[in-house]
PDB file of N, CA and C in Angstrom:
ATOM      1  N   UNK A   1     179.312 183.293  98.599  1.00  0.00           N
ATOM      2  CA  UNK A   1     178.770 184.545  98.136  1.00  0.00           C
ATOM      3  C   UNK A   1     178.428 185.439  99.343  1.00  0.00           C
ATOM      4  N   UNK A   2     177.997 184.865 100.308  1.00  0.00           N
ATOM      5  CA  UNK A   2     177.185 185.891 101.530  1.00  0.00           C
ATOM      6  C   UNK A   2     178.386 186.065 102.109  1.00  0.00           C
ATOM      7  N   UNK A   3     179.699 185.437 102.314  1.00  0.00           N
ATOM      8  CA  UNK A   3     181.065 186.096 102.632  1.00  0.00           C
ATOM      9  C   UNK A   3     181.587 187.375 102.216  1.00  0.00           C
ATOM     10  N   UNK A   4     181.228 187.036 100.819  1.00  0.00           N
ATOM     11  CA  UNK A   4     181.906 187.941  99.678  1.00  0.00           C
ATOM     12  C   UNK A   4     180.967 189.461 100.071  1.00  0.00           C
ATOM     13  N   UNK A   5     179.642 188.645 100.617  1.00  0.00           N
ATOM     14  CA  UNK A   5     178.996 190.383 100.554  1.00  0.00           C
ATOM     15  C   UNK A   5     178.950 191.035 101.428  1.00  0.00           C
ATOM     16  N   UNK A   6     179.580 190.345 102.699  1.00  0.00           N
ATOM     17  CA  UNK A   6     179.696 190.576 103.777  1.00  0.00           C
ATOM     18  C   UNK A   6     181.115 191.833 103.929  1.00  0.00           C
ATOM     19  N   UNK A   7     182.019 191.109 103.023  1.00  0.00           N
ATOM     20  CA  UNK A   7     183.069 192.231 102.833  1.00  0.00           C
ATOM     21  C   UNK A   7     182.908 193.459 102.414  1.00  0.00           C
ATOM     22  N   UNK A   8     181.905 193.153 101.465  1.00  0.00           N
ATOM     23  CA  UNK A   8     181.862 194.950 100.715  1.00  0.00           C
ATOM     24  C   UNK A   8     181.153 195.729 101.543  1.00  0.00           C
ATOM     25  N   UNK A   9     180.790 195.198 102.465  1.00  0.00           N
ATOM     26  CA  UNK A   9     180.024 196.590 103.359  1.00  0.00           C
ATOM     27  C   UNK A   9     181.016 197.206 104.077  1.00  0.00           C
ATOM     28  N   UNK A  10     181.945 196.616 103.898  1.00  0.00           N
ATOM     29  CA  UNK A  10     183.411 197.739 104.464  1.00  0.00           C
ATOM     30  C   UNK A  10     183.835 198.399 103.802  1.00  0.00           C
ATOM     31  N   UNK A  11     183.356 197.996 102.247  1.00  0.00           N
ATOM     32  CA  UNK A  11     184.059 199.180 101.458  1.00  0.00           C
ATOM     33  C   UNK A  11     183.476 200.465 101.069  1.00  0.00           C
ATOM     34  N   UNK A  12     183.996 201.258 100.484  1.00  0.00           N
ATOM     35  CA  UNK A  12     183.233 202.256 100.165  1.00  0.00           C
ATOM     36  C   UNK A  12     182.089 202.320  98.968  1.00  0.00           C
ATOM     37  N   UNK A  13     182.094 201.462  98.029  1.00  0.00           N
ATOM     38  CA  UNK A  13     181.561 201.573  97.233  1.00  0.00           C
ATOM     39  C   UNK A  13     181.094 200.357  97.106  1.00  0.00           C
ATOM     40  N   UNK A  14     180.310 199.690  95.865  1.00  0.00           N
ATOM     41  CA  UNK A  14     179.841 197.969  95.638  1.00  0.00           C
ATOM     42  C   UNK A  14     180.613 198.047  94.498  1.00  0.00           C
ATOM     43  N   UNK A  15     181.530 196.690  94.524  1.00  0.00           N
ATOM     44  CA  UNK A  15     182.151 196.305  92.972  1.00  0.00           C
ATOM     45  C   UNK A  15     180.929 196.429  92.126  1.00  0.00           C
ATOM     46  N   UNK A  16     181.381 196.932  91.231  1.00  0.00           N
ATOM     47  CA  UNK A  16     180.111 196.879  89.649  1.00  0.00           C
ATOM     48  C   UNK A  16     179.990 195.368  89.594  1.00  0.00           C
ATOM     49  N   UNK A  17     181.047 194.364  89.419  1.00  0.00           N
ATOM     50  CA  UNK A  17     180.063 192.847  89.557  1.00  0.00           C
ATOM     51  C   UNK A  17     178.975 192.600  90.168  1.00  0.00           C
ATOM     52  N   UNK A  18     178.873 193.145  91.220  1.00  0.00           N
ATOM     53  CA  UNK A  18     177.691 192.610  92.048  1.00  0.00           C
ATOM     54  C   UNK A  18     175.835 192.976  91.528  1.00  0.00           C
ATOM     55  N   UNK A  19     176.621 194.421  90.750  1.00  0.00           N
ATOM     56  CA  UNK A  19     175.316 194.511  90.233  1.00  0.00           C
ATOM     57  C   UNK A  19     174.845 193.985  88.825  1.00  0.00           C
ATOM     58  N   UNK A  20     175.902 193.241  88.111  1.00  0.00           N
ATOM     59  CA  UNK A  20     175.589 192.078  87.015  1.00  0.00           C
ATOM     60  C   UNK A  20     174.798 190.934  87.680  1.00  0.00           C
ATOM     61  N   UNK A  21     175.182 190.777  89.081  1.00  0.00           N
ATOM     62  CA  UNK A  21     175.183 189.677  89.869  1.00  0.00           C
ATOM     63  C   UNK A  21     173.572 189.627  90.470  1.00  0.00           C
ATOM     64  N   UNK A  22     173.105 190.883  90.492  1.00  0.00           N
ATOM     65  CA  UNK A  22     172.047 190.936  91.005  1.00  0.00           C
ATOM     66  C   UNK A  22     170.962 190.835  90.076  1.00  0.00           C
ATOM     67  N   UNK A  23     171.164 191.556  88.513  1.00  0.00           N
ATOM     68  CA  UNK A  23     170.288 191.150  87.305  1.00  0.00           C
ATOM     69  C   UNK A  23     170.085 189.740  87.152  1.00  0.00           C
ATOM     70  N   UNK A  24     171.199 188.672  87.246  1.00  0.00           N
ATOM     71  CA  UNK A  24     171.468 187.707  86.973  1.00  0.00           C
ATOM     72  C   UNK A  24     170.565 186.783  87.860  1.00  0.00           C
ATOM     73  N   UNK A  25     170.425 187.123  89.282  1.00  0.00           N
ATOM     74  CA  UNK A  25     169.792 186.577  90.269  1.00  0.00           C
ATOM     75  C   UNK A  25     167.924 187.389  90.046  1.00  0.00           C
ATOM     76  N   UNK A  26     168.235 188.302  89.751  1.00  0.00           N
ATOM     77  CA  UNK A  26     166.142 188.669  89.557  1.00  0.00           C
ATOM     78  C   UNK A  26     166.397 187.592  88.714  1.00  0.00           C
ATOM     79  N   UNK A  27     166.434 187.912  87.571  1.00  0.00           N
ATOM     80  CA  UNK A  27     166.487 186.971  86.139  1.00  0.00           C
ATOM     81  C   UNK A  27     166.093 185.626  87.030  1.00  0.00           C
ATOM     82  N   UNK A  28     167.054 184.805  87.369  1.00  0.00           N
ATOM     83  CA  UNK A  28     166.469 183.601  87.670  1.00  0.00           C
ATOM     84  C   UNK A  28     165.529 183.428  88.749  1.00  0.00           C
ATOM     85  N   UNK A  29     165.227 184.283  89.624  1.00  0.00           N
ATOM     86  CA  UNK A  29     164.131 184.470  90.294  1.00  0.00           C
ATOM     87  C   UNK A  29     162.920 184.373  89.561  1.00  0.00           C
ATOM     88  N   UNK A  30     162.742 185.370  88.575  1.00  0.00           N
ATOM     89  CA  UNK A  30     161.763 185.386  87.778  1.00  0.00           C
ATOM     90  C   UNK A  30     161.444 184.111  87.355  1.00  0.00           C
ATOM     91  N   UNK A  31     161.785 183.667  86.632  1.00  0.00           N
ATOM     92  CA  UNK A  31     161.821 182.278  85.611  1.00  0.00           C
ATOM     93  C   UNK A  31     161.413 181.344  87.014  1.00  0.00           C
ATOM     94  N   UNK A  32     162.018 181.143  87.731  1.00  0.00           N
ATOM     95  CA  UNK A  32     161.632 179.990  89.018  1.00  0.00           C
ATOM     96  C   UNK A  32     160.360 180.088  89.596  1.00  0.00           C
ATOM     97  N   UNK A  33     159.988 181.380  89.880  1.00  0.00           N
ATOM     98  CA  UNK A  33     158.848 181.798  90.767  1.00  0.00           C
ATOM     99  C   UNK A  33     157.411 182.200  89.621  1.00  0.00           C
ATOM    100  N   UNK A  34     157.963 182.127  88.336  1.00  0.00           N
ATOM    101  CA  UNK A  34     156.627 182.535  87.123  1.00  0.00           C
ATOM    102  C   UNK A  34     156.108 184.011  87.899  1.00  0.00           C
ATOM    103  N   UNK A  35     156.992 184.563  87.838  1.00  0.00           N
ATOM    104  CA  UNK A  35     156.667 185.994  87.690  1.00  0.00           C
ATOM    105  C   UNK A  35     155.824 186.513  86.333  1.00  0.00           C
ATOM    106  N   UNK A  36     156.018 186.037  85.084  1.00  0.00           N
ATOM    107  CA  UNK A  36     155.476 186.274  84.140  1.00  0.00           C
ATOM    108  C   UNK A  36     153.661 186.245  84.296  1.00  0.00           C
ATOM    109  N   UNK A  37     153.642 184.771  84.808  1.00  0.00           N
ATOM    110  CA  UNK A  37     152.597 184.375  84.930  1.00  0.00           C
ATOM    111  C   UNK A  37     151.812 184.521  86.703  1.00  0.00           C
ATOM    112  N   UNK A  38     152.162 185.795  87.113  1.00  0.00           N
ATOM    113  CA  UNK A  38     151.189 186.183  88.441  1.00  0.00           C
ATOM    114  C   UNK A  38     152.145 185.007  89.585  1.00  0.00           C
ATOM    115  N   UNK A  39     153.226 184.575  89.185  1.00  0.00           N
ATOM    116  CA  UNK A  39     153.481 183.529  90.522  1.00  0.00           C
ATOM    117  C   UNK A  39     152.714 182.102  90.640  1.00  0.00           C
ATOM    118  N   UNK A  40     151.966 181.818  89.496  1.00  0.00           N
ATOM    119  CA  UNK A  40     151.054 180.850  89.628  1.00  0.00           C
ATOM    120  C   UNK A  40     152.127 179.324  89.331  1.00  0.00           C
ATOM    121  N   UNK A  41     152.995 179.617  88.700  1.00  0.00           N
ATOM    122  CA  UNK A  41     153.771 178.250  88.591  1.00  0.00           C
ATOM    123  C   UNK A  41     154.949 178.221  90.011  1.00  0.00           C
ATOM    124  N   UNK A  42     155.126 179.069  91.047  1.00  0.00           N
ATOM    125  CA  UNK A  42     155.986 179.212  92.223  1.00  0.00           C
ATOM    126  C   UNK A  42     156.407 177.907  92.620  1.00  0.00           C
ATOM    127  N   UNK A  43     155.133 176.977  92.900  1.00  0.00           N
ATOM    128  CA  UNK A  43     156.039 176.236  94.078  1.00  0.00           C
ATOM    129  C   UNK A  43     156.212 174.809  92.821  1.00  0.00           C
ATOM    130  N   UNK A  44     155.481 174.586  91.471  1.00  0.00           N
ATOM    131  CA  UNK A  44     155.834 173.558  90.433  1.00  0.00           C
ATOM    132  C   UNK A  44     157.442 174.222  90.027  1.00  0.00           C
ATOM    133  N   UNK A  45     157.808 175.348  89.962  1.00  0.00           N
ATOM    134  CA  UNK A  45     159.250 176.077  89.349  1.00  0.00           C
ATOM    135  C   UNK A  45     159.851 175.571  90.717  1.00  0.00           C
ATOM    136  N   UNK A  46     159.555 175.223  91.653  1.00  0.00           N
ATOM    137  CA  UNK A  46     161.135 175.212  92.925  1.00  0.00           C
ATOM    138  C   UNK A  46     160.932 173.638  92.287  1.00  0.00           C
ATOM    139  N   UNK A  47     160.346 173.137  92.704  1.00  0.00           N
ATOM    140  CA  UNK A  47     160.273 171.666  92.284  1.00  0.00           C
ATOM    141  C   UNK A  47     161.060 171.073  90.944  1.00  0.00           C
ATOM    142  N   UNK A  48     160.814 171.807  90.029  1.00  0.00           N
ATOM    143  CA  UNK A  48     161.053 171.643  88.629  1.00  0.00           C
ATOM    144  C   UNK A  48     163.072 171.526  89.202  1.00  0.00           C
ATOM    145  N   UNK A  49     163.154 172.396  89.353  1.00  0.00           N
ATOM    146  CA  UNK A  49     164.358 172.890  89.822  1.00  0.00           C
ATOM    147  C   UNK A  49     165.080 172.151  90.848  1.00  0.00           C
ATOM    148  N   UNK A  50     164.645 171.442  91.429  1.00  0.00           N
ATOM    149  CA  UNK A  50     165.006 170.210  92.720  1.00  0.00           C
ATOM    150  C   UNK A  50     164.769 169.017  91.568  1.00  0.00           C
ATOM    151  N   UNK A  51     163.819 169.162  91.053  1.00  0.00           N
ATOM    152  CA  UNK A  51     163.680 167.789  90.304  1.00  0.00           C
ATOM    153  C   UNK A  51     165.147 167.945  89.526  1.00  0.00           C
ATOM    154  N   UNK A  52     165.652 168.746  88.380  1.00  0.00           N
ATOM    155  CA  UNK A  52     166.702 168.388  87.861  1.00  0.00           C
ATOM    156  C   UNK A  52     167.890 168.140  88.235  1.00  0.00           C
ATOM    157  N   UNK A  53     168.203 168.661  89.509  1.00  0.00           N
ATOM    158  CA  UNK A  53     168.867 168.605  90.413  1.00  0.00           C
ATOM    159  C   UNK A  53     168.916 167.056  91.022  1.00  0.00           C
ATOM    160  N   UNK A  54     167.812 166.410  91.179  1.00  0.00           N
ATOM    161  CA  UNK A  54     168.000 164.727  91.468  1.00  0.00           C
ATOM    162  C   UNK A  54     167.384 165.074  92.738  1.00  0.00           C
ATOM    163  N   UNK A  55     166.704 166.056  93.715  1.00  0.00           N
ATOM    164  CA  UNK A  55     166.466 166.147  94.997  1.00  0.00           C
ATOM    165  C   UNK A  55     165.416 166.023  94.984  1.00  0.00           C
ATOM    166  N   UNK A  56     164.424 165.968  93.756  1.00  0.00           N
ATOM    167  CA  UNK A  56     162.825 165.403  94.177  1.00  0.00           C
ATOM    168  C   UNK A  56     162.290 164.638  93.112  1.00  0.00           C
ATOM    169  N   UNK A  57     161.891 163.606  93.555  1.00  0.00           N
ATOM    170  CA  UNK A  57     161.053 162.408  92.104  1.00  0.00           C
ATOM    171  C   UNK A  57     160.347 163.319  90.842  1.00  0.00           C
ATOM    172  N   UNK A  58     159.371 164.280  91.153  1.00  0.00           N
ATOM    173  CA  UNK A  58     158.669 165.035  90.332  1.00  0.00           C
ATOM    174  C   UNK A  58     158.163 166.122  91.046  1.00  0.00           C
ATOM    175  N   UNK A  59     157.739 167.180  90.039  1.00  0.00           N
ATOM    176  CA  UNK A  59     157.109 168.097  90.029  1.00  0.00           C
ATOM    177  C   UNK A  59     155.801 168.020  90.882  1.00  0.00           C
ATOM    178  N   UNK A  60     154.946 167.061  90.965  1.00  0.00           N
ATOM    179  CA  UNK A  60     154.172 166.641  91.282  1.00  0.00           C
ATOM    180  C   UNK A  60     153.732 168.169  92.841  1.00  0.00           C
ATOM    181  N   UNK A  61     152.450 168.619  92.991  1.00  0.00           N
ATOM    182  CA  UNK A  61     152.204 169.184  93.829  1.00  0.00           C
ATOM    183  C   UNK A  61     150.860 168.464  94.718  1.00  0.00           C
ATOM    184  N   UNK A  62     150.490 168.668  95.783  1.00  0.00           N
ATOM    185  CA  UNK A  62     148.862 168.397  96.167  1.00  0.00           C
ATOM    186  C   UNK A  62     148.235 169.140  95.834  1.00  0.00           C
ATOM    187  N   UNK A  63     147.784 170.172  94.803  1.00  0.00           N
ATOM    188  CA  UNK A  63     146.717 170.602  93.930  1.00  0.00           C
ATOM    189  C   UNK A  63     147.531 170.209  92.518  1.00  0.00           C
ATOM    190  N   UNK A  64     146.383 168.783  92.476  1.00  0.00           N
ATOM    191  CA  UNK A  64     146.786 168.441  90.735  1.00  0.00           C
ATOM    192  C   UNK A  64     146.630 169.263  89.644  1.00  0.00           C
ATOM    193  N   UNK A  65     146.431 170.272  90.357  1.00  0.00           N
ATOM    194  CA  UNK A  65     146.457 171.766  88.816  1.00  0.00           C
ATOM    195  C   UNK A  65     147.145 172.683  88.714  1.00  0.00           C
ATOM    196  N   UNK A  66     147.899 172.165  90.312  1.00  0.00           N
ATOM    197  CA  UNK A  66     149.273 173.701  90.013  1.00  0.00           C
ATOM    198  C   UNK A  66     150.288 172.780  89.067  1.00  0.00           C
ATOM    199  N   UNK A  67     150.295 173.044  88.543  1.00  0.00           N
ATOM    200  CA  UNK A  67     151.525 172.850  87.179  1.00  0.00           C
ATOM    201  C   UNK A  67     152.335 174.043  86.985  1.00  0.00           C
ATOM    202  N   UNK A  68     153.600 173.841  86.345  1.00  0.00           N
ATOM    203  CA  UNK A  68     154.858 174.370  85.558  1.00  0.00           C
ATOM    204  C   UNK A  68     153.290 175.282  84.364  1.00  0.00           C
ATOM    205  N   UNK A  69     153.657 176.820  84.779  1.00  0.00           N
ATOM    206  CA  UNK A  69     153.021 177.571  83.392  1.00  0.00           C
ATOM    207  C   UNK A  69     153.769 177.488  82.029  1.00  0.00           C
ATOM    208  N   UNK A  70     152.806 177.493  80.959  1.00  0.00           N
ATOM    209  CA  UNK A  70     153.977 177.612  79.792  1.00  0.00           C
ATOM    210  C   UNK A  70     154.978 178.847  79.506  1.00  0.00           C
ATOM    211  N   UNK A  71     156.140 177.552  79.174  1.00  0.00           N
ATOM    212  CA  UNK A  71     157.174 178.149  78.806  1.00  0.00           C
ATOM    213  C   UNK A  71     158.013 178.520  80.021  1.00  0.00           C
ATOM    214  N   UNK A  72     157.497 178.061  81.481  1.00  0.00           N
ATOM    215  CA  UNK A  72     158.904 178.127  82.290  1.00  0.00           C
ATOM    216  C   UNK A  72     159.304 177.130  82.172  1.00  0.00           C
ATOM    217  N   UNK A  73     158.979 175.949  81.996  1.00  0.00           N
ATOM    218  CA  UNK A  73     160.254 175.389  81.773  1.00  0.00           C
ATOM    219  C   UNK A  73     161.693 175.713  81.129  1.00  0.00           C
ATOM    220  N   UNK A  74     161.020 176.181  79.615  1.00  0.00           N
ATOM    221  CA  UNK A  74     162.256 176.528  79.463  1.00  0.00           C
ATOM    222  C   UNK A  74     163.115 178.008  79.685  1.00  0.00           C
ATOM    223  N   UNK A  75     162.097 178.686  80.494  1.00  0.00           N
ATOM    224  CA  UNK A  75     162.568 179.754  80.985  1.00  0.00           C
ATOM    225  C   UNK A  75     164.053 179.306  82.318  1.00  0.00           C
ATOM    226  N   UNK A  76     163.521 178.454  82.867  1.00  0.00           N
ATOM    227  CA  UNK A  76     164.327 177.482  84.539  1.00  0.00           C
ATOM    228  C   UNK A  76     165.454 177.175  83.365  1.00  0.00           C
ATOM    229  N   UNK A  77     165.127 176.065  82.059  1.00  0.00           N
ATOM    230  CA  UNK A  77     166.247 176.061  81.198  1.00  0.00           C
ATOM    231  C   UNK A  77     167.443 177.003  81.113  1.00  0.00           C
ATOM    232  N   UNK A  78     166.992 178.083  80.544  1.00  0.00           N
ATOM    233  CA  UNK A  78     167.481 179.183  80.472  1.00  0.00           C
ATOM    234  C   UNK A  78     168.783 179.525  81.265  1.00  0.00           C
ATOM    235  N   UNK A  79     167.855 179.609  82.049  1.00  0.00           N
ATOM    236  CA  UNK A  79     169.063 180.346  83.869  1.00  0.00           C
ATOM    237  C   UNK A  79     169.650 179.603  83.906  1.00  0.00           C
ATOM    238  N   UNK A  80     169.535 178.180  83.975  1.00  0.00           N
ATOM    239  CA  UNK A  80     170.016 177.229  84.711  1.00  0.00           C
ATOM    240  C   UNK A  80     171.444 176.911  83.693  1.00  0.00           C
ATOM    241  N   UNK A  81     170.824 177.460  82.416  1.00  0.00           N
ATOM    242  CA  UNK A  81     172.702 177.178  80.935  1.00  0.00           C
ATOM    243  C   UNK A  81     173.309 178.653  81.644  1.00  0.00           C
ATOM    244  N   UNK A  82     172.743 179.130  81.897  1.00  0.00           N
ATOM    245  CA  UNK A  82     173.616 180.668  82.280  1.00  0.00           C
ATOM    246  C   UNK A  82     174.250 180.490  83.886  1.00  0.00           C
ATOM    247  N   UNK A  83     174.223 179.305  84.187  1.00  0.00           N
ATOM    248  CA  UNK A  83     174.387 178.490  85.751  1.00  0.00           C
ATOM    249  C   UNK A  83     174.083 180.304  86.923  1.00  0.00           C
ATOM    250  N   UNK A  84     172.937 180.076  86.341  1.00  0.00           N
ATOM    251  CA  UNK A  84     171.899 181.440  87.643  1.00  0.00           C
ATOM    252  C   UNK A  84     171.532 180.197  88.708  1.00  0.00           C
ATOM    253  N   UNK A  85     171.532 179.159  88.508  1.00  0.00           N
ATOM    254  CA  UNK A  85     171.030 178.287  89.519  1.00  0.00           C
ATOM    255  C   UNK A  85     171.980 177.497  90.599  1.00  0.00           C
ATOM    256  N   UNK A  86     171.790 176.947  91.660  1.00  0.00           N
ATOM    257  CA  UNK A  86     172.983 176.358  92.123  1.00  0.00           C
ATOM    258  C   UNK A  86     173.018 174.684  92.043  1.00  0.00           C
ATOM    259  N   UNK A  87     172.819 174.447  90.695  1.00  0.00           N
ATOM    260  CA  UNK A  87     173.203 172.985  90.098  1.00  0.00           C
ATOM    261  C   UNK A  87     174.851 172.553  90.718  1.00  0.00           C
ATOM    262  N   UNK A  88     175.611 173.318  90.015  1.00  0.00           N
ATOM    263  CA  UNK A  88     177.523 172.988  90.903  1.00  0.00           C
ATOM    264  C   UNK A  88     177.182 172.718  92.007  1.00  0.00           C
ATOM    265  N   UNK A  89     176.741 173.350  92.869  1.00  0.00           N
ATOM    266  CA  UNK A  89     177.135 173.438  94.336  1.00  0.00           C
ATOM    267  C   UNK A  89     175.937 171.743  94.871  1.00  0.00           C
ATOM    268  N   UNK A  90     174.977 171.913  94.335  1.00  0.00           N
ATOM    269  CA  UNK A  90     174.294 170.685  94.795  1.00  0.00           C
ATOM    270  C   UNK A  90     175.041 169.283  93.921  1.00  0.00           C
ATOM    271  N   UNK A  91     175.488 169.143  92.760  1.00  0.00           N
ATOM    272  CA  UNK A  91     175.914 168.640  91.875  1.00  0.00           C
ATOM    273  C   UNK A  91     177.474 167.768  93.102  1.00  0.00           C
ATOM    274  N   UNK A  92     177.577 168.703  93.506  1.00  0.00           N
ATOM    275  CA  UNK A  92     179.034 168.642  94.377  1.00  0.00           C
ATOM    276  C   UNK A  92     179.044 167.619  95.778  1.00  0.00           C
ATOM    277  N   UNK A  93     177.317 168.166  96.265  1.00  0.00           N
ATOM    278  CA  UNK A  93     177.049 167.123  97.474  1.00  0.00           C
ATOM    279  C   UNK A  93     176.211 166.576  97.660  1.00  0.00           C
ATOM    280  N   UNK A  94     175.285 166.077  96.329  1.00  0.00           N
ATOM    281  CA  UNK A  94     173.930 165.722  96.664  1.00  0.00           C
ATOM    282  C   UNK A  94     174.353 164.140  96.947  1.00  0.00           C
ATOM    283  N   UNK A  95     175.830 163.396  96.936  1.00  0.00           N
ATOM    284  CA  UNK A  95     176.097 161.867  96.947  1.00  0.00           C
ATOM    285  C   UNK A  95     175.619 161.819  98.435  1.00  0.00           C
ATOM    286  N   UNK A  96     176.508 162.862  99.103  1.00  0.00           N
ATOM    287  CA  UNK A  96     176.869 163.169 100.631  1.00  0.00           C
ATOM    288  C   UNK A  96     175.144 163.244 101.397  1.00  0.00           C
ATOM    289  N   UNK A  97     174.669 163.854 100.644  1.00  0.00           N
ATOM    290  CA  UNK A  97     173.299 164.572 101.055  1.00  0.00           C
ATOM    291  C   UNK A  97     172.352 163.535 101.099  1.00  0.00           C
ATOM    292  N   UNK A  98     172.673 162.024 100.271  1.00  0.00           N
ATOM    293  CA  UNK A  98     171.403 161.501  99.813  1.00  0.00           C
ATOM    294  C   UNK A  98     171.465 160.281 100.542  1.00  0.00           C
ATOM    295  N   UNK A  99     173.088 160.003 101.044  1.00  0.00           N
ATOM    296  CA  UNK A  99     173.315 158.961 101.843  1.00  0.00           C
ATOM    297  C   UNK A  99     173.048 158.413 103.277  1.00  0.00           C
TER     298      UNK A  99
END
């Protein structure tokens, strides 16, 4: 992707994809970081998100009260069926990564 965007600054204009591309990316920003909820679920949403991914045991934080706010979970759900997330790409080398 950072190839791809690297090219269009030569061009004259931005392909209109990119700006689907960029809704698509707030969107899952949002949902990951609990924008809804003041940012208070931030660093349980990266986790959540590594956790399904297989890259971390749990959610688990050192303040036993930052938790996942309701309903991101299935907000991270969400993005993640609309593949806003990079499940493929870790999916692809986490054998390589873990060995």
């Amino acid at each position: 992707m950072l190839d791809q965007i690297k090219r269009c600054r030569c061009e004259a204009r931005i392909p209109i994809e990119w700006l689907s591309r960029n809704v698509l990316l707030t969107d899952a920003n949002a949902a990951i970081f609990d924008v809804a909820h003041d940012f208070s679920g931030c660093i349980p949403g990266v986790h959540e998100v590594l956790r399904r991914q297989g890259l971390l045991p749990s959610v688990r934080c050192l303040d036993p009260d930052e938790v996942l706010s309701p309903g991101q979970a299935d907000e991270i759900t969400r993005v993640s069926a609309q593949q806003q997330t990079d499940d493929h790409f870790v999916a692809k080398h986490i054998d390589r990564w873990l060995s």
